[in-house]
C-alpha atoms as a PDB file:
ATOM      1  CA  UNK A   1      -7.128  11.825  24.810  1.00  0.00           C
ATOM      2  CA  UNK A   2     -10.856  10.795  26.074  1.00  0.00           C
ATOM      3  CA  UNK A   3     -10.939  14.270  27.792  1.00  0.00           C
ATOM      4  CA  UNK A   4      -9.577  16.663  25.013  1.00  0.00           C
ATOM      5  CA  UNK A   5     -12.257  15.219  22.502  1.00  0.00           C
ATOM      6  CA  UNK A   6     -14.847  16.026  25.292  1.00  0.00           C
ATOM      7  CA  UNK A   7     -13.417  19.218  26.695  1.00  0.00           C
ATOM      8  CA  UNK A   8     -14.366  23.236  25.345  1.00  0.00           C
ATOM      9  CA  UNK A   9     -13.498  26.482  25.916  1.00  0.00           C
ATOM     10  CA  UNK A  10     -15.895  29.563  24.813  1.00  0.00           C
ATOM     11  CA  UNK A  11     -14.507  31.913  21.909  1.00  0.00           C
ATOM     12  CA  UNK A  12     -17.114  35.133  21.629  1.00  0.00           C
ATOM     13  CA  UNK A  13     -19.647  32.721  23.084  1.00  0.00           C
ATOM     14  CA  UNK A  14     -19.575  29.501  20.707  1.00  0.00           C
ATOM     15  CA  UNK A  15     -18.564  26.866  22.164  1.00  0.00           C
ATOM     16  CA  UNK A  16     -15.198  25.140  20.876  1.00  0.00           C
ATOM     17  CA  UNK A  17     -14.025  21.554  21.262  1.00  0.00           C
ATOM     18  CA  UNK A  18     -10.429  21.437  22.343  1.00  0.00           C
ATOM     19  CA  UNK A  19      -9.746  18.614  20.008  1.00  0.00           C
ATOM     20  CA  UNK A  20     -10.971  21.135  16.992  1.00  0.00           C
ATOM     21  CA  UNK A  21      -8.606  23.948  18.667  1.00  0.00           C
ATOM     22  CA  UNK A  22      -5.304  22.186  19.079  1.00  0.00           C
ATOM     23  CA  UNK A  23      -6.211  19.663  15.969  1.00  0.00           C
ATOM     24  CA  UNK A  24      -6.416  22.620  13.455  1.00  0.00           C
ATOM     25  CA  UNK A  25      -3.816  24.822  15.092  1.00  0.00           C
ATOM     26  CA  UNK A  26      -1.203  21.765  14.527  1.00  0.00           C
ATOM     27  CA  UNK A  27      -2.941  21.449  11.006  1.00  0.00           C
ATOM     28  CA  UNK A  28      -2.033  25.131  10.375  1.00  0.00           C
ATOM     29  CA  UNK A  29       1.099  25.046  11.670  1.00  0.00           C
ATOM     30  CA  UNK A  30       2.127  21.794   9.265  1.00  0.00           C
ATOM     31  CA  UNK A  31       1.530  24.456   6.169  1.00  0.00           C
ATOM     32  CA  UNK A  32       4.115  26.938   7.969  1.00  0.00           C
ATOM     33  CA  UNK A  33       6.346  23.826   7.954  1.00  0.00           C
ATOM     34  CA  UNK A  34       6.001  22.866   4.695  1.00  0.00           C
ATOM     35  CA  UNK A  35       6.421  25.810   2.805  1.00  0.00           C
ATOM     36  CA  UNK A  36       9.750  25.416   4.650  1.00  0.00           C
ATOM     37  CA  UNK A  37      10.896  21.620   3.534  1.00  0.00           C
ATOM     38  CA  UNK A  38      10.902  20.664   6.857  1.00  0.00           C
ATOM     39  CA  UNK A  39      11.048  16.879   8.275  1.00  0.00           C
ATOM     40  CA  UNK A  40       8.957  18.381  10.968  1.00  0.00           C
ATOM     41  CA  UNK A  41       6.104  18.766   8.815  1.00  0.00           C
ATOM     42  CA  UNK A  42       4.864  15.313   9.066  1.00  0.00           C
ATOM     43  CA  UNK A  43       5.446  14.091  12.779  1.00  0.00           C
ATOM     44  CA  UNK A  44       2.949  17.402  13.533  1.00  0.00           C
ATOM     45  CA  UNK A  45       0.901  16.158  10.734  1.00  0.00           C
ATOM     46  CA  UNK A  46       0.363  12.984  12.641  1.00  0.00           C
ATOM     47  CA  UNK A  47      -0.989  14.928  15.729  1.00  0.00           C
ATOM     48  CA  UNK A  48      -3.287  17.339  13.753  1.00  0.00           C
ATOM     49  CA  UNK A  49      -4.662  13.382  12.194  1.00  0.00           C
ATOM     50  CA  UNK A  50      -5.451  11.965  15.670  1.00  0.00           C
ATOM     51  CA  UNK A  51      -7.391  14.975  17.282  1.00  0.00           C
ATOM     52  CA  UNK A  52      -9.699  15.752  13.937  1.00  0.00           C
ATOM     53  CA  UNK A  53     -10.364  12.004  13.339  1.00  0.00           C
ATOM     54  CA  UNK A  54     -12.665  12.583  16.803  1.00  0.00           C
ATOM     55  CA  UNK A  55     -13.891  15.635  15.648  1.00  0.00           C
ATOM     56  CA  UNK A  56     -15.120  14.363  12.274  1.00  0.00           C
ATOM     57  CA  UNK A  57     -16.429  11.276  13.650  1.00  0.00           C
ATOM     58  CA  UNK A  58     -18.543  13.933  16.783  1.00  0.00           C
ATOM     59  CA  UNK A  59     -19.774  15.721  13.520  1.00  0.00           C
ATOM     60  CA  UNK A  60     -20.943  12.813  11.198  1.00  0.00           C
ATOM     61  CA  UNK A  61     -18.508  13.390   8.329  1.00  0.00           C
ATOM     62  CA  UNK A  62     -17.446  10.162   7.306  1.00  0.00           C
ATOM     63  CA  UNK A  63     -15.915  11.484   4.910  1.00  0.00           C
ATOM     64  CA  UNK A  64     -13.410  13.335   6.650  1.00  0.00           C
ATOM     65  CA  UNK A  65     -13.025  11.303   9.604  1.00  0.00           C
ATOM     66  CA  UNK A  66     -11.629   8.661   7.474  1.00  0.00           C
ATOM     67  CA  UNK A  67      -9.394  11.417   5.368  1.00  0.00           C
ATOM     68  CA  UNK A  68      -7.382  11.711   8.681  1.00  0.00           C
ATOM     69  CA  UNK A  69      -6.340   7.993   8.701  1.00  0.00           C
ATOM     70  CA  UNK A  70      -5.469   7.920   5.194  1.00  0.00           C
ATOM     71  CA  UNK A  71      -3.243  11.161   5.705  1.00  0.00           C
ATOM     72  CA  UNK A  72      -1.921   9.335   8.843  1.00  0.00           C
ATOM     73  CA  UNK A  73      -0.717   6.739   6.619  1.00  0.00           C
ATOM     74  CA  UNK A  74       1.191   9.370   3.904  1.00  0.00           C
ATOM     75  CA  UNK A  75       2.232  11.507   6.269  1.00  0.00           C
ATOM     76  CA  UNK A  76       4.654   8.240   7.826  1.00  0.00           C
ATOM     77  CA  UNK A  77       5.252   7.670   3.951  1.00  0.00           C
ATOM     78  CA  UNK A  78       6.148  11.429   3.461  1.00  0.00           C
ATOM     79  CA  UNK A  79       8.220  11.713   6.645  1.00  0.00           C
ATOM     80  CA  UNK A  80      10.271   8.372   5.133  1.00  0.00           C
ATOM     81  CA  UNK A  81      10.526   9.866   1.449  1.00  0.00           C
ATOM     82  CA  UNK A  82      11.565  13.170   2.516  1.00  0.00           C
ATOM     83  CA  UNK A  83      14.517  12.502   4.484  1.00  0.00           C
ATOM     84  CA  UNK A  84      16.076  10.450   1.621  1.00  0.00           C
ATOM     85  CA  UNK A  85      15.722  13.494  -0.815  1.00  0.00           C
ATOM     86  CA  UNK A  86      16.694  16.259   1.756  1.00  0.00           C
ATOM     87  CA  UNK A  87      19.186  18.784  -0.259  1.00  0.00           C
ATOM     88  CA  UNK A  88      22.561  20.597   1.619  1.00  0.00           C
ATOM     89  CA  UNK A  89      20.752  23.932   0.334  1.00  0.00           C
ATOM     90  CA  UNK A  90      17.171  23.863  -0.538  1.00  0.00           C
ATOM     91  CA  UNK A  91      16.017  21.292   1.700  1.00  0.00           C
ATOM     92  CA  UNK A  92      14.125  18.481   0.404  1.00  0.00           C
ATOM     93  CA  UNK A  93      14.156  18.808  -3.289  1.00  0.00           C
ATOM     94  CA  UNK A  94      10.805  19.814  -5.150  1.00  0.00           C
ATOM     95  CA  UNK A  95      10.108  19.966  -8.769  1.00  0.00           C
ATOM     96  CA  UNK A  96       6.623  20.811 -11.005  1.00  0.00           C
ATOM     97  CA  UNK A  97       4.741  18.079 -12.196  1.00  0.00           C
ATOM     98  CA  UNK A  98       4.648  16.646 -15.885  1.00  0.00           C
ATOM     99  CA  UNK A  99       1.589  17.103 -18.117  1.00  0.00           C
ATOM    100  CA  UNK A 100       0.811  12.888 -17.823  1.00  0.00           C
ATOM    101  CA  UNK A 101       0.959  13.630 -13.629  1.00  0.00           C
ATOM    102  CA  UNK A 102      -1.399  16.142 -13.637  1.00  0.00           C
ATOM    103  CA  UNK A 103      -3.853  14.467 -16.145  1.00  0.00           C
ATOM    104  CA  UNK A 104      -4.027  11.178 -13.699  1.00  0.00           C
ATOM    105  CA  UNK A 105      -4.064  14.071 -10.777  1.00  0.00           C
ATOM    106  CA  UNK A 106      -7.186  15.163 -12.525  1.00  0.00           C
ATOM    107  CA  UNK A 107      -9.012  11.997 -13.376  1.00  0.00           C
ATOM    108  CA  UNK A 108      -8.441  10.496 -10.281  1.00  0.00           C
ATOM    109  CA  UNK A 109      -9.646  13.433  -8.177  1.00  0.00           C
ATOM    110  CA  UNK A 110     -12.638  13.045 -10.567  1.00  0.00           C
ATOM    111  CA  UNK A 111     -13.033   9.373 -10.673  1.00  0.00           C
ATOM    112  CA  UNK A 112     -12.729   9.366  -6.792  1.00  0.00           C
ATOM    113  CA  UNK A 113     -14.911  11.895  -5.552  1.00  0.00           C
ATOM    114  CA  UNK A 114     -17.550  10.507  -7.690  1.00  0.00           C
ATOM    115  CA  UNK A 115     -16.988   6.776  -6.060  1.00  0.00           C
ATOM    116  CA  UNK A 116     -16.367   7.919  -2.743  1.00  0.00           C
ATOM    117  CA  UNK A 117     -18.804   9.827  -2.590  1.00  0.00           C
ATOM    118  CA  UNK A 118     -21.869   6.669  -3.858  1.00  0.00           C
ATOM    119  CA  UNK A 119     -20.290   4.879  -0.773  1.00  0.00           C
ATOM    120  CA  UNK A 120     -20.590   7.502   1.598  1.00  0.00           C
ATOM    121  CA  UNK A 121     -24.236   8.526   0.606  1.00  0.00           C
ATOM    122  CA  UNK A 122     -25.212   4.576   0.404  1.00  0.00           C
ATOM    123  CA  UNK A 123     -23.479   3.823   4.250  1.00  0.00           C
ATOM    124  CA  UNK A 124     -25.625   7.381   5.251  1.00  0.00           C
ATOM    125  CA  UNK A 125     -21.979   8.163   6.854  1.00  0.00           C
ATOM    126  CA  UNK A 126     -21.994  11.996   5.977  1.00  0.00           C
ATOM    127  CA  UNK A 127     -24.748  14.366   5.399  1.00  0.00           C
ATOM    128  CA  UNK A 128     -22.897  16.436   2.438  1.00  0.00           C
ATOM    129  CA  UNK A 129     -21.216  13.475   0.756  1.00  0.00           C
ATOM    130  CA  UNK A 130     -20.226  14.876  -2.178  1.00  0.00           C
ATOM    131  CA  UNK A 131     -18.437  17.584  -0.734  1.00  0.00           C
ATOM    132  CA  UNK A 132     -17.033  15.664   1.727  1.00  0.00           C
ATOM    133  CA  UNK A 133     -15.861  13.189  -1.037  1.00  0.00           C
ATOM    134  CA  UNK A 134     -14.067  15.997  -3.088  1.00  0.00           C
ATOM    135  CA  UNK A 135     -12.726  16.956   0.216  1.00  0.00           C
ATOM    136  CA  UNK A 136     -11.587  13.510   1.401  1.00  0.00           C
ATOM    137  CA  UNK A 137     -10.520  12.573  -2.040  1.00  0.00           C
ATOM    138  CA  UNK A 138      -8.387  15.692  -2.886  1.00  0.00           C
ATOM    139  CA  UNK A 139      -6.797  15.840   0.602  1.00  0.00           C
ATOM    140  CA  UNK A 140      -5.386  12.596  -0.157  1.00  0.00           C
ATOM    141  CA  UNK A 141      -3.906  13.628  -3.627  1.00  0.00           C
ATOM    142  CA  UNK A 142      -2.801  16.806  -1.997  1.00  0.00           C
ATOM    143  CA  UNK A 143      -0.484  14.944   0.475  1.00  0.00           C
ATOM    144  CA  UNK A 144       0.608  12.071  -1.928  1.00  0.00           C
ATOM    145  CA  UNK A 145       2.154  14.564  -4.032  1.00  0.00           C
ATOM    146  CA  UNK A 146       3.489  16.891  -1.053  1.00  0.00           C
ATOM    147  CA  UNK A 147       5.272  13.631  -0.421  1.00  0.00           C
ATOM    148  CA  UNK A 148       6.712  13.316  -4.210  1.00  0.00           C
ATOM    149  CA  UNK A 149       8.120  16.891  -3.507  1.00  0.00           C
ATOM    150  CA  UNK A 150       5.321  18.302  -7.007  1.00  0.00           C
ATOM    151  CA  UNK A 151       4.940  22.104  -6.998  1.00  0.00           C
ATOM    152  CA  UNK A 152       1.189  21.375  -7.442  1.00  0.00           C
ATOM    153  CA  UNK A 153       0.347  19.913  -4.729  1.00  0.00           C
ATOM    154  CA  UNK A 154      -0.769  23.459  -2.961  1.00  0.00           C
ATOM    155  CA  UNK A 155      -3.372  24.160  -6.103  1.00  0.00           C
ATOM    156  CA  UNK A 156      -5.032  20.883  -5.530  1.00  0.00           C
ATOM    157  CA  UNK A 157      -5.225  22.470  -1.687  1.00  0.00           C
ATOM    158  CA  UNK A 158      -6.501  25.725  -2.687  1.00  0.00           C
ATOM    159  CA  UNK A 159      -9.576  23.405  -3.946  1.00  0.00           C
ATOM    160  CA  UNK A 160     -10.043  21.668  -0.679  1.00  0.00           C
ATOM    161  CA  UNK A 161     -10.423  24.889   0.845  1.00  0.00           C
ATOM    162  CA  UNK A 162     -12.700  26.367  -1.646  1.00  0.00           C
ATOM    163  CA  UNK A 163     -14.890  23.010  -1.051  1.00  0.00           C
ATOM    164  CA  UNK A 164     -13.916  22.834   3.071  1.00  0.00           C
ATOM    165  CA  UNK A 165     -15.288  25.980   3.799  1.00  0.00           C
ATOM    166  CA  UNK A 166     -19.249  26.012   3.328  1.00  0.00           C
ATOM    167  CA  UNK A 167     -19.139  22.342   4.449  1.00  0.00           C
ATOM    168  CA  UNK A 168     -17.378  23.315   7.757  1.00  0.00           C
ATOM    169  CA  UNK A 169     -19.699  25.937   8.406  1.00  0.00           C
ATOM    170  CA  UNK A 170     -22.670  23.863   7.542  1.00  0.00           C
ATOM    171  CA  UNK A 171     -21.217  21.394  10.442  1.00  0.00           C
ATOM    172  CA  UNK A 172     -21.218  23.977  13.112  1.00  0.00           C
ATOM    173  CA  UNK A 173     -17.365  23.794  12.992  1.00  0.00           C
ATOM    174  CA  UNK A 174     -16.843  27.775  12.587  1.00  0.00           C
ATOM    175  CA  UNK A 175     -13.602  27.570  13.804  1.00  0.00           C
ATOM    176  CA  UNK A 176     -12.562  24.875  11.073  1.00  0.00           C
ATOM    177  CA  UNK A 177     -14.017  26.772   8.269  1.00  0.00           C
ATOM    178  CA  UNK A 178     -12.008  30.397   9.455  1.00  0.00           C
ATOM    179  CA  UNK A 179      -8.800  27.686   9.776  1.00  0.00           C
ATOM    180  CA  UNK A 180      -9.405  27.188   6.045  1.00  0.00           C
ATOM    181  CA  UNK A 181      -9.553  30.559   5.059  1.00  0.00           C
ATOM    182  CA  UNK A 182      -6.641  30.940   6.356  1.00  0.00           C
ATOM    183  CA  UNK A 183      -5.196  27.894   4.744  1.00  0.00           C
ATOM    184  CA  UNK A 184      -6.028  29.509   1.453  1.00  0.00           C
ATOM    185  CA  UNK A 185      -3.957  32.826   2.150  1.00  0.00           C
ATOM    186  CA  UNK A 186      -0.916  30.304   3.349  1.00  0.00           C
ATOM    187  CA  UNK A 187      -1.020  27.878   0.278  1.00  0.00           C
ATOM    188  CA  UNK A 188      -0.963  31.026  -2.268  1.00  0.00           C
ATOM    189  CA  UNK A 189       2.290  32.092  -0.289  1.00  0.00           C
ATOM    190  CA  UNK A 190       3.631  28.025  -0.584  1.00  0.00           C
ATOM    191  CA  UNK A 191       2.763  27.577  -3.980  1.00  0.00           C
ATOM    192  CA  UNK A 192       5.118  30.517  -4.505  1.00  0.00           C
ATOM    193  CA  UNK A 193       7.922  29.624  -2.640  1.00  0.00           C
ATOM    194  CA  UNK A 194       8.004  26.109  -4.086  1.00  0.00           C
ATOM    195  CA  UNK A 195       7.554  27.136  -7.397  1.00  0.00           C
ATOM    196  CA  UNK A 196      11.006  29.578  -7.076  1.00  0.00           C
ATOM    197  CA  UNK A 197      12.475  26.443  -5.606  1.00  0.00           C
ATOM    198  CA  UNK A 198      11.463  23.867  -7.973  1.00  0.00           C
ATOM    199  CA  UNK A 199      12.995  26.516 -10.994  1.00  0.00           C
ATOM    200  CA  UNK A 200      16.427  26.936  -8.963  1.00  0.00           C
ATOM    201  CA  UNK A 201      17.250  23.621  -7.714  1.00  0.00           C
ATOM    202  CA  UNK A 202      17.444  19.968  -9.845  1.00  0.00           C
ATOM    203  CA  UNK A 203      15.422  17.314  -7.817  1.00  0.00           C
ATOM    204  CA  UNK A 204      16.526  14.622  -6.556  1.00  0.00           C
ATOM    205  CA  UNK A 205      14.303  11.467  -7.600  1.00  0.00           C
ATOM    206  CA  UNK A 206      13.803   8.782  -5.418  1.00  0.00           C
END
């Protein structure tokens, strides 16, 4: 692994860590996956979260670097909770979320970003940490309700892009930030595809 954080290619002469490439490719391909109720979205999860934690750690977002091991950690719960609610014809059963869910969705991606980031601009462990809190903070939510099977779950990520992007560029990581744009094309097209799912099938609760 020691040589894929250090190694690089060139890409219209920037420079681009390896670990960045393959890291966000496997993070872009876990979207494809999901949109598709696949088990396989979360074992290539886990990949994408071992080659960005080194890149956020090379680039001084604390923030983010840490966001990988708590997505490590619901992507083994969401890999476990999705293969006791897989459905013979839909896949993995999906439904929206209540008004209560997304009021504590709300408050605590409020409450949290604020906390996290005071900690991160008190330990001087990210340059942007506000950003990189809302980022951290609503990646988190994002995948904890991915995991529940709530429709929502891809409008929470449309804000992580809308936040990811200027901080990615202001990192140097070009290649990250044109990965989220991307993202933001591909979540539009998931949110849609849930939604007809969660309106034609009953979930399954676990």
């Amino acid at each position: 692994m020691g040589w894929l954080a250090q190694a690089s290619v060139s890409v219209f002469g920037q420079r681009l860590g390896l670990a960045e490439l393959f890291g966000q490719f496997f993070a872009l391909a876990v979207v494809f996956l999901a949109r598709r109720r696949t088990l396989w979205t979360w074992p290539v999860q886990l990949v994408s979260v071992v080659l960005l934690f080194s890149v956020y750690v090379s680039a001084h977002l604390g923030g983010l670097a840490v966001r990988q091991v708590v997505v490590g950690v619901i992507a083994l719960y969401g890999w476990w909770a999705w293969a006791r609610r897989r459905d013979p014809v839909f896949g993995v059963a999906v439904r929206r979320a209540s008004s209560a869910e997304l009021a504590v969705t709300a408050g605590v991606f409020a409450a949290g970003t604020v906390g996290f980031a005071l900690v991160l601009d008190a330990w001087g462990a990210s340059w942007a940490p506000w950003p990189d809190a809302a980022i951290f903070v609503g990646t988190v939510l994002a995948f904890a309700l991915q995991a529940w099977g709530l429709v929502e779950f891809w409008l929470v990520w449309l804000v992580v892009d809308a936040v990811g992007v200027p901080v990615q560029l202001g990192s140097g990581l070009w290649f990250s930030a044109g990965v989220y744009t991307v993202f933001a094309v591909l979540v539009i097209h998931g949110w849609v595809s849930w939604y007809r799912s969660a309106r034609r099938q009953v979930p399954v609760q676990a």
